[in-house]
Protein backbone atom coordinates (compact mmCIF):
# COMPACT_ATOMS: atom_id res chain seq x y z
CA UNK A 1 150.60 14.82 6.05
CA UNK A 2 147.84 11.98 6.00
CA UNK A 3 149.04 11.41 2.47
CA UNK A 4 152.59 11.16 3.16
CA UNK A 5 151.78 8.92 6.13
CA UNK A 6 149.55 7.10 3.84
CA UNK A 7 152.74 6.22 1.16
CA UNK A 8 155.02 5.46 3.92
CA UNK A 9 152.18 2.50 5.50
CA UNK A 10 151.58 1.21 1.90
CA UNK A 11 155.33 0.37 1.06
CA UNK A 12 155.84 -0.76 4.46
CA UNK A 13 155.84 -4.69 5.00
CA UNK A 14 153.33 -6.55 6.91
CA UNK A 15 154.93 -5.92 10.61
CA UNK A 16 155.85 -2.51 9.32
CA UNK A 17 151.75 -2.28 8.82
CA UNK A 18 150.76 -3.92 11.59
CA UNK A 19 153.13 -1.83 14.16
CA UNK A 20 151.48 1.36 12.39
CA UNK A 21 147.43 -0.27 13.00
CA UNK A 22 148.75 -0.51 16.50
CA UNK A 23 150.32 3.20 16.75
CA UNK A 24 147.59 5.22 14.99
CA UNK A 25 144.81 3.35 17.38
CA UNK A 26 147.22 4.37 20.19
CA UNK A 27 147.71 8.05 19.08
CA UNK A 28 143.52 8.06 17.93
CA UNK A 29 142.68 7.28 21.56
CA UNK A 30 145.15 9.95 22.95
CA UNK A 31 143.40 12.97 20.92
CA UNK A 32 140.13 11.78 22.07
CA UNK A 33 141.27 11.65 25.62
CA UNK A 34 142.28 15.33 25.78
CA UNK A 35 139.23 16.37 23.81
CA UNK A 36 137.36 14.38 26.01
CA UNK A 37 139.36 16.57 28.94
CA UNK A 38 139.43 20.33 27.18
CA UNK A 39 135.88 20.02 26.40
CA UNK A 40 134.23 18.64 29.54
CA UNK A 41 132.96 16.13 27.39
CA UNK A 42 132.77 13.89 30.56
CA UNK A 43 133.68 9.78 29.92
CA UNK A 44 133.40 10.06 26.03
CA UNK A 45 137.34 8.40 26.37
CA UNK A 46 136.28 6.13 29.05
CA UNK A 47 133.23 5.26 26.74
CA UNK A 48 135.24 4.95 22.98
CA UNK A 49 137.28 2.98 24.86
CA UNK A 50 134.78 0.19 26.11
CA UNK A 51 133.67 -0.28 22.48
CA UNK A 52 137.12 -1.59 21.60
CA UNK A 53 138.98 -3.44 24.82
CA UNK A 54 137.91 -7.29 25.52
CA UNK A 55 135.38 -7.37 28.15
CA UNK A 56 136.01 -10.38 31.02
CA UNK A 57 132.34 -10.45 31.38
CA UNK A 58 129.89 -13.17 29.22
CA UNK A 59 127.01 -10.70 29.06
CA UNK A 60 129.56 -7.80 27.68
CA UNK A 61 131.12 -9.71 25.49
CA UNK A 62 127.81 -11.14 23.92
CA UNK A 63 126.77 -7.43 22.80
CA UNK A 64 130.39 -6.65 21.88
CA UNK A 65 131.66 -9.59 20.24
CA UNK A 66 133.51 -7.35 17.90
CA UNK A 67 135.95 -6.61 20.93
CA UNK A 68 137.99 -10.14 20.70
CA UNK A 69 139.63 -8.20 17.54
CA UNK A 70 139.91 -4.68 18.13
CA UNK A 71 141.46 -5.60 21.95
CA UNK A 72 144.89 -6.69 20.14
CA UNK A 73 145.19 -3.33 18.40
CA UNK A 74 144.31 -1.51 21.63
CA UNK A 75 147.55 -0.43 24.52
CA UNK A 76 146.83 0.93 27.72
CA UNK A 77 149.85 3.44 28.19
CA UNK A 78 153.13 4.32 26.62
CA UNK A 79 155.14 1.68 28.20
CA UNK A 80 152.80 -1.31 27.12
CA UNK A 81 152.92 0.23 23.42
CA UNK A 82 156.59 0.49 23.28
CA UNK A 83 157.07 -2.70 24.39
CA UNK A 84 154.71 -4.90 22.76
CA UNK A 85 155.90 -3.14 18.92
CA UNK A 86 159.33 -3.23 19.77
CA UNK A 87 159.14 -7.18 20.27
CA UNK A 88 156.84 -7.45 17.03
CA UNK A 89 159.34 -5.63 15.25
CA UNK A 90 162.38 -7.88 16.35
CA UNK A 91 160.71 -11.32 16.06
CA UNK A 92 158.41 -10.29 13.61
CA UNK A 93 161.52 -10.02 11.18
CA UNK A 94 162.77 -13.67 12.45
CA UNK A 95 159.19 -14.90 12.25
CA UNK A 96 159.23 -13.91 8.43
CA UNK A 97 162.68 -16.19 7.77
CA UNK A 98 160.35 -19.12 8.24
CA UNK A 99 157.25 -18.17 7.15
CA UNK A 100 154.78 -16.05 5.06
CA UNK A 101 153.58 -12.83 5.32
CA UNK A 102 150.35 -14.63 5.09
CA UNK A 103 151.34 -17.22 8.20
CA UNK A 104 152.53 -13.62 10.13
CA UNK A 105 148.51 -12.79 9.51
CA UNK A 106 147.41 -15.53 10.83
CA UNK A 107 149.01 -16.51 13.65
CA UNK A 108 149.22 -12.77 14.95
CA UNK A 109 144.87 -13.03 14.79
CA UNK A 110 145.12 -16.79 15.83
CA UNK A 111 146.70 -15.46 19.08
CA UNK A 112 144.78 -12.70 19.85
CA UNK A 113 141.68 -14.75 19.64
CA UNK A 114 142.73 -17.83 21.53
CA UNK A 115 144.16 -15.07 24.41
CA UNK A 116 141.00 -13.81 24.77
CA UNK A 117 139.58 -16.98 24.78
CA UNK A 118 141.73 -18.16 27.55
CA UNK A 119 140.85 -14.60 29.55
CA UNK A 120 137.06 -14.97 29.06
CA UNK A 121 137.75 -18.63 30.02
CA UNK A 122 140.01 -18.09 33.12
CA UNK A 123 137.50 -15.42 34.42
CA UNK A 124 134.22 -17.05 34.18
CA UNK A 125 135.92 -20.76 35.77
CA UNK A 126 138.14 -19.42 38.13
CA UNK A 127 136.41 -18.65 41.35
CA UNK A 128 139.79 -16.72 42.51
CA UNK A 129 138.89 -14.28 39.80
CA UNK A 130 134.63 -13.63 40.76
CA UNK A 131 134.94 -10.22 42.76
CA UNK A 132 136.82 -8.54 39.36
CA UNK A 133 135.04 -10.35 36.80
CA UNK A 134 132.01 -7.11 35.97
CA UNK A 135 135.09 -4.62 35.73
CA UNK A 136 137.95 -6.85 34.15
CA UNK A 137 139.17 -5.80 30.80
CA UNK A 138 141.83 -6.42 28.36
CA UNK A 139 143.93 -4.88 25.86
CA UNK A 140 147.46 -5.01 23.82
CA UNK A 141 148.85 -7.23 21.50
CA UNK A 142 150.84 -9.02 23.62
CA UNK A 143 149.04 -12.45 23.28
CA UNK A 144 149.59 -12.02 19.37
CA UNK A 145 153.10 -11.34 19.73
CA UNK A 146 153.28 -14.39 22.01
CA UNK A 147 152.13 -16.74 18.90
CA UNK A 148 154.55 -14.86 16.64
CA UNK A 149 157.63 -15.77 19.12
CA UNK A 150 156.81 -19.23 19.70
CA UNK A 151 155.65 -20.37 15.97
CA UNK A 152 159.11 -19.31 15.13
CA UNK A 153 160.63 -20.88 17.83
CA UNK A 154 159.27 -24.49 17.23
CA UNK A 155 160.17 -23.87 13.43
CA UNK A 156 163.55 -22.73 14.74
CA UNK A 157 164.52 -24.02 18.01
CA UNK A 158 168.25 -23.89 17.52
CA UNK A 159 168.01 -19.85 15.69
CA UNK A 160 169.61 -17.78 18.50
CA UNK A 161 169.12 -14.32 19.44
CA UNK A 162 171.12 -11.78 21.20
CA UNK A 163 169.50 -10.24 24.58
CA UNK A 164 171.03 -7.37 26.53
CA UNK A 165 173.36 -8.12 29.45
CA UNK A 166 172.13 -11.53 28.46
CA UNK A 167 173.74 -12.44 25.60
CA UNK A 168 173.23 -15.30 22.83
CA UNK A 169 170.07 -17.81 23.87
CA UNK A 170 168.53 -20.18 21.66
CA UNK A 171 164.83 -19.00 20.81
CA UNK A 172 163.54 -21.88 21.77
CA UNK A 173 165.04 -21.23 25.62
CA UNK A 174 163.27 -17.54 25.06
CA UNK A 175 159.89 -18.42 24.64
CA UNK A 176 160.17 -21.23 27.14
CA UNK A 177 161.30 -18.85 29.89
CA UNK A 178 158.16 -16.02 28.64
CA UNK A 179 155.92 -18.57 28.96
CA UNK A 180 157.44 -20.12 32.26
CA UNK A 181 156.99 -16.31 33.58
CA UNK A 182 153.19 -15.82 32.39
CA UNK A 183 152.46 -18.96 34.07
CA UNK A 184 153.96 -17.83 37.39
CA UNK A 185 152.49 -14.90 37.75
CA UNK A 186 148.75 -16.03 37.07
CA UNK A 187 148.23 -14.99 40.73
CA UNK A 188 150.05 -11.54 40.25
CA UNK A 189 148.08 -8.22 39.26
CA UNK A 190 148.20 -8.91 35.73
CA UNK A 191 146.73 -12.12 36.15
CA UNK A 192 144.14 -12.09 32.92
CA UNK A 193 146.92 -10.60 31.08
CA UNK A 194 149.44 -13.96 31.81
CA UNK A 195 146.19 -15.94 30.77
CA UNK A 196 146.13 -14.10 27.50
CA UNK A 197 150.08 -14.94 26.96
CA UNK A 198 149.42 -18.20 27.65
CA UNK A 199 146.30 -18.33 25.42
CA UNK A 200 148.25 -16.70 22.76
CA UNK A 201 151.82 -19.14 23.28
CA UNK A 202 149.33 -21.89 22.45
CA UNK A 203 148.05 -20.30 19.49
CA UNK A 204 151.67 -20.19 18.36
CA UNK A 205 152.56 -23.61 19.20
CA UNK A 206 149.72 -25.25 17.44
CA UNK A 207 149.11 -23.44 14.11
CA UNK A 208 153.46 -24.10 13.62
CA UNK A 209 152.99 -28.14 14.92
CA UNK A 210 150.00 -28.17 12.40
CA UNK A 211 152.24 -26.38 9.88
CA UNK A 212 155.07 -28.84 10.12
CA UNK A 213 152.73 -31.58 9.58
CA UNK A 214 151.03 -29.68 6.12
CA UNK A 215 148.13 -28.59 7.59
CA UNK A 216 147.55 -24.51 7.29
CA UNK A 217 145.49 -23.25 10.33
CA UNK A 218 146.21 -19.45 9.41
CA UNK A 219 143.52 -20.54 6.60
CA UNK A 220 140.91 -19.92 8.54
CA UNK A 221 141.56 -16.37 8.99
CA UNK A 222 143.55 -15.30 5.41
CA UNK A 223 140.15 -17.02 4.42
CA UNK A 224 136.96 -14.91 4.85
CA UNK A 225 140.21 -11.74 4.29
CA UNK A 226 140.83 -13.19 1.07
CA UNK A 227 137.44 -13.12 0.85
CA UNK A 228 136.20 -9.77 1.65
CA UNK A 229 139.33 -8.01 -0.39
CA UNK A 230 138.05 -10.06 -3.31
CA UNK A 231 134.11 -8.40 -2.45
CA UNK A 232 135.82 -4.69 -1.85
CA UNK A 233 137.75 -4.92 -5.04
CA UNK A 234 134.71 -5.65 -7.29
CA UNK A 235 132.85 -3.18 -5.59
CA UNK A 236 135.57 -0.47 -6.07
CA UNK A 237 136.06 -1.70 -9.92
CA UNK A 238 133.24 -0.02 -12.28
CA UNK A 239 131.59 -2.77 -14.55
CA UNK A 240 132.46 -2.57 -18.22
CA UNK A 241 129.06 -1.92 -20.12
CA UNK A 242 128.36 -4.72 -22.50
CA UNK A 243 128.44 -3.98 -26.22
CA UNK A 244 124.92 -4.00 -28.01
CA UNK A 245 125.04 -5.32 -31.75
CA UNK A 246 122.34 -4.35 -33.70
CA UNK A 247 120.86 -6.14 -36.63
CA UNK A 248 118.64 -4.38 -39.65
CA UNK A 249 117.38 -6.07 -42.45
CA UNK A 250 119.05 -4.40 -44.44
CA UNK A 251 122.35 -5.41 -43.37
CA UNK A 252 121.03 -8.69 -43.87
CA UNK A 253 119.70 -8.03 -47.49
CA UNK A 254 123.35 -6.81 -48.35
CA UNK A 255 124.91 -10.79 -46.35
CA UNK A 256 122.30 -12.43 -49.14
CA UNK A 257 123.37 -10.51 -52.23
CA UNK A 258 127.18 -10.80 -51.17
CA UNK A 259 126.78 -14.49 -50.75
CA UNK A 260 124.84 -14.84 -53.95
CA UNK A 261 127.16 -12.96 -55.99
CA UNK A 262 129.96 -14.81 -54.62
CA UNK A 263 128.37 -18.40 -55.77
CA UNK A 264 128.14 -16.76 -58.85
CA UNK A 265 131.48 -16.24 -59.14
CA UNK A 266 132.33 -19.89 -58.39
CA UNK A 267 130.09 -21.03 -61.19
CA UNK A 268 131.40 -18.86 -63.90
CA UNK A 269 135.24 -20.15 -62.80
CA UNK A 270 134.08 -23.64 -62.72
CA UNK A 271 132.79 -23.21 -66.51
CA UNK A 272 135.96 -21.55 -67.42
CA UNK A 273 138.21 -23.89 -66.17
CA UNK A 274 135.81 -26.97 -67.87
CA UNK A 275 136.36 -25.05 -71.24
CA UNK A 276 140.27 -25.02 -70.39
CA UNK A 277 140.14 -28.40 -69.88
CA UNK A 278 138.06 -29.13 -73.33
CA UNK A 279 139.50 -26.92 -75.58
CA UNK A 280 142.73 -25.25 -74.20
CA UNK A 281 143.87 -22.03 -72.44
CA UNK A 282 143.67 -20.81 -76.49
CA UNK A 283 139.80 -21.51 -76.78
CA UNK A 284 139.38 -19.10 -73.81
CA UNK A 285 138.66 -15.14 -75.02
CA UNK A 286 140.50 -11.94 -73.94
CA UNK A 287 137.55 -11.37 -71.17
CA UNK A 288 137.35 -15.12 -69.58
CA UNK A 289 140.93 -14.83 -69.62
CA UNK A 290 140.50 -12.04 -67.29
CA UNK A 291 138.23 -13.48 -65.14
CA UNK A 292 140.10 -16.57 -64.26
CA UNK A 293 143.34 -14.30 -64.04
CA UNK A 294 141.39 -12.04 -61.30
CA UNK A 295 139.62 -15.91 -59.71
CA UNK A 296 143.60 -16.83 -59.33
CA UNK A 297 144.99 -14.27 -57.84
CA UNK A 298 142.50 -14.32 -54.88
């Protein structure tokens, strides 16, 4: 089964492998919950957990700096899962009209870092936010798929898009309206989550402004991954042994005689062929004839 699973992520394409980093954490977290539950193994899920979601907290987040990656890989219930892959499925595959699966890297870890920036941020400044700050967390990919929507919508503006009981809108009008929403409901429940989207809308907006003007932002994260794939693969590939030559003197006794009998050679031609030009091809006998036959056909 792990093997099958494993053929199906390898020919999917990048949103295809992202979507299935996202599901297996999702589905990884569920066994260890009901383990956690059949074998009264108290808050091991409450624990794993912590390890992986984005702390609000400065202190946390200094011992678990790891967490402003793993928190974009990490959904809190069904409904937030469902949600957040079925919109990086459908503007993941517009996203990819304009750019490379390389910018779809990027800008999907560009805006999961600069959401949790703006959480951390918004938590720490915000006095409205002091009483929740020890307990806050975050998770989902929401602020990644934020960055996704809105690169594509300032390289496409015009592209339109089809919405239930909606209809056709622009992209552009979209992303404007998500963003519009995030930003009114700062005060709401999910208040660090709306600073995330925001964080992550951002994300989008620069890295494609930067694009549009040559400059590649997604660099500096396809970077250091370019970078440890190139340190994985020459660990994983054996070195070829290098070839030891071996020299005797005898084998150099044997280059001396060759290259002796060789000059040889040359000098008997040389008097042949002065004898030729003395006394004629008939002044030469039946074995220097032979010799300068054999020199000739060389």
């Amino acid at each position: 089964m792990f093997e099958n699973l494993y053929k199906k992520y390898q020919g999917a394409d990048v949103v295809g492998k992202f979507i299935f980093v996202n599901v297996a954490l999702y589905v990884l977290l569920l066994f260890i919950g009901v383990f956690s539950v059949l074998f009264n193994a108290g808050t091991l899920s409450a624990d794993v957990l912590s390890f992986v979601e984005l702390p609000a907290s400065l202190e946390l987040l200094l011992v678990r700096p790891w967490t402003v990656f793993t928190y974009m890989f990490i959904h809190a219930g069904l409904w937030h899962i469902l949600w957040n892959m079925f919109a990086l499925y459908f503007f993941g595959r517009i996203f990819l009209n304009f750019y490379s699966v390389r910018h779809f890297v990027g800008i999907y870890i560009l805006g999961g870092l600069f959401g949790a920036l703006f959480f951390v941020l918004a938590y720490n400044l915000f006095p409205y936010f002091g009483p929740y700050l020890p307990f806050s967390r975050l998770v989902g990919a929401s602020a990644a798929v934020l960055a996704i929507v809105v690169a594509a919508a300032v390289r496409s503006p015009q592209y339109r898009i089809n919405l239930m009981f909606v209809g056709s809108v622009k992209l552009s009008t979209f992303a404007l309206v998500v963003v519009a929403m995030s930003f009114l409901m700062l005060s709401g429940e999910n208040a660090g989550g709306n600073f995330a989207h925001l964080g992550g809308a951002f994300a989008g907006w620069l890295v494609a402004d930067m694009l549009n003007k040559g400059k590649d932002l997604t660099l500096v994260v396809n970077g250091p991954i370019d970078w440890m794939s190139s340190l994985l693969t020459r660990l994983r590939t054996p070195r070829k042994k290098k070839t030891k030559y071996t020299y005797t003197r005898g084998g150099r006794s044997a280059d001396y005689e060759y290259n002796a009998r060789k000059k040889a050679d040359e000098a008997e031609v040389d008097r042949i062929l002065e004898k030729v030009k003395k006394g004629g091809y008939a002044s030469l006998s039946e074995e220097e004839k032979r010799r300068l036959f054999e020199a000739s056909s060389k």
